[in-house]
N, C-alpha and C. Protein backbone atom coordinates (compact mmCIF):
# COMPACT_ATOMS: atom_id res chain seq x y z
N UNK A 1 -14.73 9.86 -28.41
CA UNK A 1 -15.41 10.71 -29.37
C UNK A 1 -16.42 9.91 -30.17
N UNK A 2 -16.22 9.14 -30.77
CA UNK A 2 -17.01 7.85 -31.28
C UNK A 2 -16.99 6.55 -29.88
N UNK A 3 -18.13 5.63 -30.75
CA UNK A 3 -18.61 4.92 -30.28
C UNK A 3 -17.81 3.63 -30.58
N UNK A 4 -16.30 2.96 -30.36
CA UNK A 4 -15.96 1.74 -30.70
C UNK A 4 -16.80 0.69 -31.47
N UNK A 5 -17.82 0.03 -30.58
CA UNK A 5 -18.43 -0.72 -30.77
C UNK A 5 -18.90 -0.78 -32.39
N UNK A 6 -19.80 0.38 -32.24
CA UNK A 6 -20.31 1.47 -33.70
C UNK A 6 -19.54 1.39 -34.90
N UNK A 7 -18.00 2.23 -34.61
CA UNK A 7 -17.21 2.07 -35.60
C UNK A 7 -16.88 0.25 -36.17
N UNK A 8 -16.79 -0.48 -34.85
CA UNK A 8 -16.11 -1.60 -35.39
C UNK A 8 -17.38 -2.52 -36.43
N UNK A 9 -18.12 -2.37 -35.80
CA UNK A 9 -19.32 -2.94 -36.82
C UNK A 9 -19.77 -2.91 -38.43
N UNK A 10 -19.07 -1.43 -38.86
CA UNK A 10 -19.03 -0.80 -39.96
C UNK A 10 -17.90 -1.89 -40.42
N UNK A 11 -18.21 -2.18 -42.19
CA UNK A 11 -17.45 -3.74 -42.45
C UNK A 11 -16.58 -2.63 -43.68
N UNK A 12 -17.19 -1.25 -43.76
CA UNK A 12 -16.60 -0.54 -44.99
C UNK A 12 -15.11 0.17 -44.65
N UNK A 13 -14.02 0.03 -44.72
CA UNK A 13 -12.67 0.49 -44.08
C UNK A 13 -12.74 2.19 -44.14
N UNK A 14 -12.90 2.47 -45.36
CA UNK A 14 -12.75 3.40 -46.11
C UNK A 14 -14.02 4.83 -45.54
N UNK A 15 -15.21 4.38 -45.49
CA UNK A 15 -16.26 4.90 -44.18
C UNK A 15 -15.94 5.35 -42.95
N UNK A 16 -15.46 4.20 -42.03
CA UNK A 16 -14.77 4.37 -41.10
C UNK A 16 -13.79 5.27 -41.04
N UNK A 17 -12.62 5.03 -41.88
CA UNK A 17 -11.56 6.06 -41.80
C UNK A 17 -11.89 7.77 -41.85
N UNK A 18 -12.74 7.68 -42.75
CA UNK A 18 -13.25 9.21 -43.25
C UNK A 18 -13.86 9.44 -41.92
N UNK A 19 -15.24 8.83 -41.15
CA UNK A 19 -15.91 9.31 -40.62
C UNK A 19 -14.76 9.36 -38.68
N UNK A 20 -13.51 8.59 -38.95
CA UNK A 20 -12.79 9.04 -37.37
C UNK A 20 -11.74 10.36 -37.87
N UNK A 21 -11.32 10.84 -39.17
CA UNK A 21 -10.64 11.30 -39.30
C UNK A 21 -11.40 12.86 -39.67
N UNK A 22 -12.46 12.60 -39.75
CA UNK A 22 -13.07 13.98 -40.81
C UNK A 22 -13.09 15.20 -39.54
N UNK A 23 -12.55 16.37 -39.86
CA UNK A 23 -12.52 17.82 -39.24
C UNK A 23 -11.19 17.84 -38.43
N UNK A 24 -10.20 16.84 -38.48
CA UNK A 24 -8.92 16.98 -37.75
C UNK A 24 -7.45 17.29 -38.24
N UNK A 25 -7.52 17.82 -39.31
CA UNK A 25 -6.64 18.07 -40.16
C UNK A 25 -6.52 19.42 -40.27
N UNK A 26 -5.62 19.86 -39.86
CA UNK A 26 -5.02 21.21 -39.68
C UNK A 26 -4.44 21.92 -40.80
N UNK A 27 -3.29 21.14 -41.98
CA UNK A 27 -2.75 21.92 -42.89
C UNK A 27 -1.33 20.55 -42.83
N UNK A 28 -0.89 20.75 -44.21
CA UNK A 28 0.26 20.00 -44.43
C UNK A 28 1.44 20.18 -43.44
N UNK A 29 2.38 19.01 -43.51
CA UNK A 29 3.41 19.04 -42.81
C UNK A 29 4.72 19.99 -43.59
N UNK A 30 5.64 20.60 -43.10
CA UNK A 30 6.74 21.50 -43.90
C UNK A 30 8.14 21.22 -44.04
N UNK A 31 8.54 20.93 -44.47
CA UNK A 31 10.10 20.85 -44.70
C UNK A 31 11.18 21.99 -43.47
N UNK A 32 12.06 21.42 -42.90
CA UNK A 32 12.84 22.54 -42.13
C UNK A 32 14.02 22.85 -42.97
N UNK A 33 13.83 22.27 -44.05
CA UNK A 33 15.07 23.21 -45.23
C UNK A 33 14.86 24.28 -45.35
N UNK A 34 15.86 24.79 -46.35
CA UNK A 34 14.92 26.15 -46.98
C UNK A 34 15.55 26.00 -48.36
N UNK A 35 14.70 26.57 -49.55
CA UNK A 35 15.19 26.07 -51.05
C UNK A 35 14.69 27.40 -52.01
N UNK A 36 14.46 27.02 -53.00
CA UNK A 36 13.60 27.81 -54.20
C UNK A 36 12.32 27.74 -54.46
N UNK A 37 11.32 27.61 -53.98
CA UNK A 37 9.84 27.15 -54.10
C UNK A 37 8.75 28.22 -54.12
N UNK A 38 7.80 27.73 -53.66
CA UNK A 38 6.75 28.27 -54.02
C UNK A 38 6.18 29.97 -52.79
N UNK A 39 6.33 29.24 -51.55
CA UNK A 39 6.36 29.74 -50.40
C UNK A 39 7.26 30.60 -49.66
N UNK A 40 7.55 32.52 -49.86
CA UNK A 40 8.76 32.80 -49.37
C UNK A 40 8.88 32.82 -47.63
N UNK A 41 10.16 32.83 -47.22
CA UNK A 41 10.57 32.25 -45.95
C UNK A 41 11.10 33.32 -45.01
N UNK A 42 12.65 33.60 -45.72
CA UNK A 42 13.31 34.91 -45.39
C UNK A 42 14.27 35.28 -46.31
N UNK A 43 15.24 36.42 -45.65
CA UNK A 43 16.03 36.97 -46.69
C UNK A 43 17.27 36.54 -46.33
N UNK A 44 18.45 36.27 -46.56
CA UNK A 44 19.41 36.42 -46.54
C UNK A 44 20.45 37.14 -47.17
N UNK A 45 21.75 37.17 -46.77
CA UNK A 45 22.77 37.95 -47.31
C UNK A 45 22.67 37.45 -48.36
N UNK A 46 23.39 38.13 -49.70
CA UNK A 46 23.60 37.92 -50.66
C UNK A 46 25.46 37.13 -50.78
N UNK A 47 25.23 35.65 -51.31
CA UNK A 47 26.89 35.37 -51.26
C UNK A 47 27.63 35.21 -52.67
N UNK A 48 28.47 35.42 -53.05
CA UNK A 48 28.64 34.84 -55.14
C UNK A 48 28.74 33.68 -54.72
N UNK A 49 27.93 33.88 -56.19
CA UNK A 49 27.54 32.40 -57.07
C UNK A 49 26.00 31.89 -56.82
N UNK A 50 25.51 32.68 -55.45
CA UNK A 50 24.27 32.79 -55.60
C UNK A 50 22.98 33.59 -56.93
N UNK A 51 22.20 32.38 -57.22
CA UNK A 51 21.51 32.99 -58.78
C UNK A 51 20.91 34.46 -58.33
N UNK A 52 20.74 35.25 -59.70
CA UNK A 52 21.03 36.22 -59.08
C UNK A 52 19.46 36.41 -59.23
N UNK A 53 18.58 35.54 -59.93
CA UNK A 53 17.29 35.98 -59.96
C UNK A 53 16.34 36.08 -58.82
N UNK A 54 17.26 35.16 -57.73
CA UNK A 54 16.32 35.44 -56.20
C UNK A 54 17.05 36.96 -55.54
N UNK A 55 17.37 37.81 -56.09
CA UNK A 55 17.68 38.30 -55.46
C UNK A 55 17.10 39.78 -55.08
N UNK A 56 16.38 40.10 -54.31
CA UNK A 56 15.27 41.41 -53.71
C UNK A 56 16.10 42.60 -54.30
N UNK A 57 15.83 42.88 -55.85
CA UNK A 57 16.16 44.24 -56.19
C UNK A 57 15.50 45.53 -55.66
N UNK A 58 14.00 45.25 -55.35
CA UNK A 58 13.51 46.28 -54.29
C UNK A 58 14.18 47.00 -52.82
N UNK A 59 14.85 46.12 -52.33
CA UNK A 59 15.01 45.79 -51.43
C UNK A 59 16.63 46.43 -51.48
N UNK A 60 17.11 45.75 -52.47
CA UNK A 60 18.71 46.19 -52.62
C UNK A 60 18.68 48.01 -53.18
N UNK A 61 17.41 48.30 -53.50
CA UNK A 61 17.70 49.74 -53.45
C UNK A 61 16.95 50.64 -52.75
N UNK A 62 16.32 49.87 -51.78
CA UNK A 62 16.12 50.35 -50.32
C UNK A 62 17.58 50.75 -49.07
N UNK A 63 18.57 49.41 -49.23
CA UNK A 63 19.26 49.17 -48.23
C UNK A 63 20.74 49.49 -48.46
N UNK A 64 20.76 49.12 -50.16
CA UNK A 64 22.62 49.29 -50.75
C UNK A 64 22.86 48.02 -50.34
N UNK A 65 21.80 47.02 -49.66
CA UNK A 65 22.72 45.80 -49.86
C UNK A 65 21.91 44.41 -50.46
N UNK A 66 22.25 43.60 -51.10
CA UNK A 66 21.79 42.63 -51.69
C UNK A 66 21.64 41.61 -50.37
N UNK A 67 20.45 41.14 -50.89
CA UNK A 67 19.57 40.39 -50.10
C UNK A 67 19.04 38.81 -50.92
N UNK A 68 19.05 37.95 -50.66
CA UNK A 68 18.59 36.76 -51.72
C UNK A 68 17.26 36.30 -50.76
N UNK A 69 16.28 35.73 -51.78
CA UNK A 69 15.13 35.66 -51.01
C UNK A 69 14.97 33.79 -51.07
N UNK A 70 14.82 33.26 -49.70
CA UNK A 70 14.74 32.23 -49.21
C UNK A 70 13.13 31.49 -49.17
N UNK A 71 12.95 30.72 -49.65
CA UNK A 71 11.66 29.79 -49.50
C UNK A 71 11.69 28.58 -48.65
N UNK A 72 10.41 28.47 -48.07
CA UNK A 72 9.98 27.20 -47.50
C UNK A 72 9.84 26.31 -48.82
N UNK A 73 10.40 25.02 -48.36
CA UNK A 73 10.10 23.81 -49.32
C UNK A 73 9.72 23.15 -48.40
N UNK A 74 8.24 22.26 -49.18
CA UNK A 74 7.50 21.45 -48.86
C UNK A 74 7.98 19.85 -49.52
N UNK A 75 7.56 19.09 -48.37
CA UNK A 75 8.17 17.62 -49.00
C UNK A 75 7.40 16.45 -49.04
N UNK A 76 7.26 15.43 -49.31
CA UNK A 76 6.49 14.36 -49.00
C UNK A 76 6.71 13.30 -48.52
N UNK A 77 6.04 13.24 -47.78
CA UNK A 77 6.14 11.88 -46.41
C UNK A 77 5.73 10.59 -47.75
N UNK A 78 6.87 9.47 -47.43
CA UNK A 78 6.69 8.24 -47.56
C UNK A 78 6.50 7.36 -46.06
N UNK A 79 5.09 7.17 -45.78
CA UNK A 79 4.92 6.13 -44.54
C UNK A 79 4.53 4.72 -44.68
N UNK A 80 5.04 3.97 -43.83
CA UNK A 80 4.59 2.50 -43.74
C UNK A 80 4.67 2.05 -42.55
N UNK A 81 2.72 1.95 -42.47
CA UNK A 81 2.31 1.65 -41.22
C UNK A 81 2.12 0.13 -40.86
N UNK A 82 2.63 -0.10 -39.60
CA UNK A 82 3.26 -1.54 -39.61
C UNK A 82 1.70 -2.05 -38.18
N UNK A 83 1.53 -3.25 -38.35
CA UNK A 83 -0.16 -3.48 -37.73
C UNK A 83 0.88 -5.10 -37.60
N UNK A 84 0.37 -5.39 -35.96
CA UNK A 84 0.58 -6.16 -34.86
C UNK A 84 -0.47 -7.52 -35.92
N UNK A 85 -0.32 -8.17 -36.38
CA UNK A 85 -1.30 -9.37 -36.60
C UNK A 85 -1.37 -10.82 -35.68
N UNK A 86 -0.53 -10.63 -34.46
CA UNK A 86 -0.11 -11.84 -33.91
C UNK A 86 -1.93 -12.60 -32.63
N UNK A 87 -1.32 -13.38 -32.78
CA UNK A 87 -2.91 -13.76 -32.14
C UNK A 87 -3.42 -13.28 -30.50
N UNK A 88 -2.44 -12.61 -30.38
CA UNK A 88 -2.96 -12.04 -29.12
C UNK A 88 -3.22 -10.50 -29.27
N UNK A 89 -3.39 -10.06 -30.20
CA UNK A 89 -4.00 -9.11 -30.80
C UNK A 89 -5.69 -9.48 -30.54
N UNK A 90 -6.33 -10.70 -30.63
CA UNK A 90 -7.42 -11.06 -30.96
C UNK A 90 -7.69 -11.17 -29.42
N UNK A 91 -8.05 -9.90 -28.85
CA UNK A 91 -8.58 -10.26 -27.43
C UNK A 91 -9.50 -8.57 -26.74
N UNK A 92 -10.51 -8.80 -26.25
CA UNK A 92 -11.03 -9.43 -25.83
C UNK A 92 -11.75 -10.43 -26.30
N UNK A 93 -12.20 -11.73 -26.58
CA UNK A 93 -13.17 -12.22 -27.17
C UNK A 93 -14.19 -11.84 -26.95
N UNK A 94 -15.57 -11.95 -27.78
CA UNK A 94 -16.52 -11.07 -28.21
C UNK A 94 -17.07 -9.51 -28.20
N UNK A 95 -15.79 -8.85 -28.20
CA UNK A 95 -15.78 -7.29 -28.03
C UNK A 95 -15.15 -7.03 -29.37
N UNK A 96 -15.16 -5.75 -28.85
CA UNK A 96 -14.38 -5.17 -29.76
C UNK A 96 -12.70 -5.33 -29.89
N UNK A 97 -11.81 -5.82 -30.45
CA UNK A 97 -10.65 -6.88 -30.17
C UNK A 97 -9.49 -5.63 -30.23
N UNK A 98 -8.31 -5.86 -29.52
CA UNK A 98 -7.12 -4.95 -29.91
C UNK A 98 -7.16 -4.83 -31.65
N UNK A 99 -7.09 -5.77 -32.40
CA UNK A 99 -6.96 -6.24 -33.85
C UNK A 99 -7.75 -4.91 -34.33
N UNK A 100 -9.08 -4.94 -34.14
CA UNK A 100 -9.86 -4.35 -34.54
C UNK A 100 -9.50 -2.84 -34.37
N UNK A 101 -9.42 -2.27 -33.06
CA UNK A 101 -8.78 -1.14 -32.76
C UNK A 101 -7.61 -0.70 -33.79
N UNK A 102 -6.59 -1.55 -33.54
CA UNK A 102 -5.46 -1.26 -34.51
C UNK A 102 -5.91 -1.20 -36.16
N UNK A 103 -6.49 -1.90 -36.54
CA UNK A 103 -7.00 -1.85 -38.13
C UNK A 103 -7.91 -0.39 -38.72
N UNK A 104 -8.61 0.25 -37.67
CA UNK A 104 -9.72 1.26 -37.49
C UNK A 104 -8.13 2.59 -37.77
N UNK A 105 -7.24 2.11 -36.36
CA UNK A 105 -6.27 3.17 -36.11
C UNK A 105 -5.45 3.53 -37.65
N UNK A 106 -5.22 2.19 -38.51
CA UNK A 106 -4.24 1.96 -39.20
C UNK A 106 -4.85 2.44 -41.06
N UNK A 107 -6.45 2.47 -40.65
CA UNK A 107 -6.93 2.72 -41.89
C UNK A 107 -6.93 4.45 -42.29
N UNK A 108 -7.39 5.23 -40.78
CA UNK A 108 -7.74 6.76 -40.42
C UNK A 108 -5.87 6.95 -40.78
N UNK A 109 -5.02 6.61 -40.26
CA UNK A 109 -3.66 6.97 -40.74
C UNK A 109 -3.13 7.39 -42.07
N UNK A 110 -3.95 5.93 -42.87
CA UNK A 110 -3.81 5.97 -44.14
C UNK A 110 -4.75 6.95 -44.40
N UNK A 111 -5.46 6.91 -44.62
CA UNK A 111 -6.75 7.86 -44.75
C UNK A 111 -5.70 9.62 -44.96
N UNK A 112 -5.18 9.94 -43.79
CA UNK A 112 -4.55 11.31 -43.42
C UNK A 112 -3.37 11.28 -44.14
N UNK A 113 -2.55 10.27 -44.21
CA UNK A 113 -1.66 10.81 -44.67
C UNK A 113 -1.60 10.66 -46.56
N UNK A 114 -2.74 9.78 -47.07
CA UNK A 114 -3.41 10.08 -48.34
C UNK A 114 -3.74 10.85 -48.52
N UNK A 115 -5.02 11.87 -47.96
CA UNK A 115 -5.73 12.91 -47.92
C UNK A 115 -4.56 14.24 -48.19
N UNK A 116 -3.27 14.05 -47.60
CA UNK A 116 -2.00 15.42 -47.94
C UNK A 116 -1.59 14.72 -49.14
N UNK A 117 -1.86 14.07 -50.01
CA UNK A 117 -1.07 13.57 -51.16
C UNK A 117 -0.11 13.30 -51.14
N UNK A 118 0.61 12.15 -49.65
CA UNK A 118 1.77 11.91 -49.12
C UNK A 118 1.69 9.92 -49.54
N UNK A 119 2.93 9.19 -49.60
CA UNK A 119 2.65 7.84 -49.47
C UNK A 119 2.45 7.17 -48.78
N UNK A 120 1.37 6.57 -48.74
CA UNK A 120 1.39 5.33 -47.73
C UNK A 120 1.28 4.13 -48.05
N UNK A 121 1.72 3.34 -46.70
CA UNK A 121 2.36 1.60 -47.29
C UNK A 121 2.00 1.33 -45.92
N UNK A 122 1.91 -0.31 -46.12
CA UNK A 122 1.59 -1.03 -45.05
C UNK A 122 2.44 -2.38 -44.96
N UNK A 123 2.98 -2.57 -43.25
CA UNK A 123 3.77 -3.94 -43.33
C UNK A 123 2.98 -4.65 -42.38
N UNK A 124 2.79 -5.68 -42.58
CA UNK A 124 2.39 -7.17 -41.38
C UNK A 124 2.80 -8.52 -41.94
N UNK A 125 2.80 -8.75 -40.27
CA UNK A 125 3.35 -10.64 -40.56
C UNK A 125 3.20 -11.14 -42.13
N UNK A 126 1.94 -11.16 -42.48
CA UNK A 126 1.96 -11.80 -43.82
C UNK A 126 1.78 -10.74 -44.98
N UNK A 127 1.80 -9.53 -44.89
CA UNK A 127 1.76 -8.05 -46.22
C UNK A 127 2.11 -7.54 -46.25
N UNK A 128 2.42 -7.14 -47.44
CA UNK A 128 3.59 -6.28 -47.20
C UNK A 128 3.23 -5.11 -48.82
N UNK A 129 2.61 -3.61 -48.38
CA UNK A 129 2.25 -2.82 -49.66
C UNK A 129 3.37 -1.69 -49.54
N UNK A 130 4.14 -1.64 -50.57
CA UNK A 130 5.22 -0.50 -50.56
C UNK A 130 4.15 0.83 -50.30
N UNK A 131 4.85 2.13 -49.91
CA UNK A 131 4.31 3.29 -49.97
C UNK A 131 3.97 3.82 -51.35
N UNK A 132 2.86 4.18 -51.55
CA UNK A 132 2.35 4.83 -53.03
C UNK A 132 1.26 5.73 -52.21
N UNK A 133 1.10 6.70 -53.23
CA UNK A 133 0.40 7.83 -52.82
C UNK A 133 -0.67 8.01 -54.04
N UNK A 134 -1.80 7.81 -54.20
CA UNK A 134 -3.16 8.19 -55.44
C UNK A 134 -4.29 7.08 -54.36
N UNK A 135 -5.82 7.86 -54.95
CA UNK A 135 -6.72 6.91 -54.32
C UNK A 135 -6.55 5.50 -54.36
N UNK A 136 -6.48 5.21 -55.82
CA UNK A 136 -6.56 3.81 -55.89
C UNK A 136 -5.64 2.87 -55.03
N UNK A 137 -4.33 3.39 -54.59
CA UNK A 137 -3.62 2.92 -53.88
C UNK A 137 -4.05 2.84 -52.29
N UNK A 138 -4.65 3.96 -52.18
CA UNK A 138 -5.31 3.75 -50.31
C UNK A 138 -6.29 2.95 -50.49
N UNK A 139 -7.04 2.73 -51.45
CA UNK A 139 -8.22 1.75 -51.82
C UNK A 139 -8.01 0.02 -51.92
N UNK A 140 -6.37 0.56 -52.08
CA UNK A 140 -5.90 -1.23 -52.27
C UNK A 140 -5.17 -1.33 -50.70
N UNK A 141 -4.90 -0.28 -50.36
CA UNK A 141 -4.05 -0.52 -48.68
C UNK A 141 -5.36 -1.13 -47.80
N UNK A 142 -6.45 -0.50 -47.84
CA UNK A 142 -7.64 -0.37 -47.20
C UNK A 142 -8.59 -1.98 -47.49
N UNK A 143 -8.65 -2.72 -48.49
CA UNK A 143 -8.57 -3.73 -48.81
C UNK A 143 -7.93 -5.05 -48.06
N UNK A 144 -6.35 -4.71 -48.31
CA UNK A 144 -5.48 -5.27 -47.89
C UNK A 144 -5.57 -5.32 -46.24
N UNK A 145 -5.97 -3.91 -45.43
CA UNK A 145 -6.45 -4.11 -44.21
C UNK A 145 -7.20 -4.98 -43.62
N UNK A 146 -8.58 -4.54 -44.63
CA UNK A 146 -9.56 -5.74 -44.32
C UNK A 146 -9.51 -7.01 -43.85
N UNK A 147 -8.38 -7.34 -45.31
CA UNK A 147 -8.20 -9.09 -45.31
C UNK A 147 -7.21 -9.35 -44.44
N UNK A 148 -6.82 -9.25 -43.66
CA UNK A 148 -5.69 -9.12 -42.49
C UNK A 148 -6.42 -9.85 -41.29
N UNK A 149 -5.84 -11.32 -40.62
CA UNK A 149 -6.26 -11.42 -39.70
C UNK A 149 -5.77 -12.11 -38.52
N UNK A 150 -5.96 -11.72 -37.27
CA UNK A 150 -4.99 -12.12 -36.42
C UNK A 150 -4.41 -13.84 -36.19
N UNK A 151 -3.24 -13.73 -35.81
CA UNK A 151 -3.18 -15.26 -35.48
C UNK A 151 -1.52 -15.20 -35.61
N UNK A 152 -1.29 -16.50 -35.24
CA UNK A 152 0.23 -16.81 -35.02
C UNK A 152 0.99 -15.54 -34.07
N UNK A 153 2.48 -15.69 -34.39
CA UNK A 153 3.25 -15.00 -33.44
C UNK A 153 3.99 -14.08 -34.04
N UNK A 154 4.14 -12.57 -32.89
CA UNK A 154 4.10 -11.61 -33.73
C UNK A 154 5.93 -11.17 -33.60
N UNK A 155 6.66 -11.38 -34.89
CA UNK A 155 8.02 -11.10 -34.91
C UNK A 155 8.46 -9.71 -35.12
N UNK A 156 8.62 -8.63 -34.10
CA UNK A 156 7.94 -7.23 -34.88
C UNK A 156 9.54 -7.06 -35.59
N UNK A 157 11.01 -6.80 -35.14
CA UNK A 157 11.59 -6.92 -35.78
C UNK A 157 11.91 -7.69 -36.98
N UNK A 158 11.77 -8.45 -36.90
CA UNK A 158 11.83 -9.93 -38.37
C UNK A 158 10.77 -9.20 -39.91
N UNK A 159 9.61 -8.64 -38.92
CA UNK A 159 8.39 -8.22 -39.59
C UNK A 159 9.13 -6.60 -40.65
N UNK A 160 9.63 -5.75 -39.48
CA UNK A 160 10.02 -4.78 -40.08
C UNK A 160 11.04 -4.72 -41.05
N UNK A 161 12.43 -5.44 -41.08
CA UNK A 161 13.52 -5.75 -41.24
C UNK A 161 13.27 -6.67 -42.41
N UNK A 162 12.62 -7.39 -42.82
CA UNK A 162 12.43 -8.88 -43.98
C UNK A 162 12.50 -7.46 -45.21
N UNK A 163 12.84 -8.59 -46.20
CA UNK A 163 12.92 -8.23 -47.59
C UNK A 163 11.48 -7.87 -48.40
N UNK A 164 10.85 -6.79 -48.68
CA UNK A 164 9.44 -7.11 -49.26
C UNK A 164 8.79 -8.18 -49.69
N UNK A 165 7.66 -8.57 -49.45
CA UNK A 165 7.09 -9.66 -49.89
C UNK A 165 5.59 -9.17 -50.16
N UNK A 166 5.23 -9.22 -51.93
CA UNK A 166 3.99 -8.49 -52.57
C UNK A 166 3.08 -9.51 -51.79
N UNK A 167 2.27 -9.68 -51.16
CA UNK A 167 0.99 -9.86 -51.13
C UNK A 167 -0.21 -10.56 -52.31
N UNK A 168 -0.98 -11.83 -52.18
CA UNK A 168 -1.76 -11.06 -53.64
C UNK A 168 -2.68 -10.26 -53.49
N UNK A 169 -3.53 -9.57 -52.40
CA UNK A 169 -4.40 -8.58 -52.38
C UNK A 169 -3.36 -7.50 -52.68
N UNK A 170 -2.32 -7.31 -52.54
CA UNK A 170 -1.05 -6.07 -52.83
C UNK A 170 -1.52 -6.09 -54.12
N UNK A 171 -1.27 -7.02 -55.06
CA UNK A 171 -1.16 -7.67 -56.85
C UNK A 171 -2.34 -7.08 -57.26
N UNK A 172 -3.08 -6.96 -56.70
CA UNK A 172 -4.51 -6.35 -57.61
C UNK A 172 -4.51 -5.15 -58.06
């Protein structure tokens, strides 16, 4: 759809992300609970001890029977997108590199799952940004992308599994 090359050249994270992600967003993700909220769902029987304010008085003198009214609840994704930094990431030489690919992939992620007002966080070999959700925070993930660069060996369990470790591009 885009032009690799194109995208990778662009040095702005935040550009990039917008311009691979822009028109592909369909509508938020939904909860498969069902609760008290904003969004109604269905009806159910009426059971005691159920409040009685959900309960379809229209409805109960339509039918003679009590009915409680059920909502979709919506929830929020905490993600943390985890990026390969090991040095064989850095290949092809003078192309466009796996590294690069993955960083483009890892920014548009953030990008989407910011854009639903959901959290995102990022783990690699050497960074580590808990999930937070506001611009300024994709602005510091997106940063933190930037300065990311391939090399050494890539421990993906060790990587996922370790105890947090702030970063100082995280610290800013």
């Amino acid at each position: 759809m885009f032009d690799a090359a194109a995208l990778s050249a662009i040095a702005d994270l935040e550009l990039v992300s917008k311009r691979v992600v822009d028109g592909t967003i369909s509508g938020l993700h939904r909860s498969p609970f069902h609760g008290y909220s904003a969004e109604f769902s269905q009806y159910r029987h009426y059971r005691p001890g159920d409040d009685l304010k959900y309960i379809d008085w229209k409805l109960f003198a339509r039918t003679d029977r009590l009915y409680t009214k059920q909502f979709r609840e919506t929830t929020n994704l905490a993600a943390s997108i985890v990026i390969d930094t090991s040095a064989s990431m850095d290949f092809p030489a003078g192309a466009v590199t796996k590294f690069r690919y993955a960083v483009i992939v890892a920014a548009a992620l953030a990008s989407v799952i910011a854009g639903q007002g959901d959290a995102a966080g990022l783990v690699a070999r050497d960074a580590f940004l808990p999930p937070r959700s506001g611009r300024q925070h994709l602005r510091r993930l997106l940063a933190l992308l930037a300065s990311l660069t391939p090399g050494g060996v890539w421990g993906g369990a060790e990587t996922v599994r370790r105890p947090p470790i702030v970063s100082a591009a995280a610290a800013c």
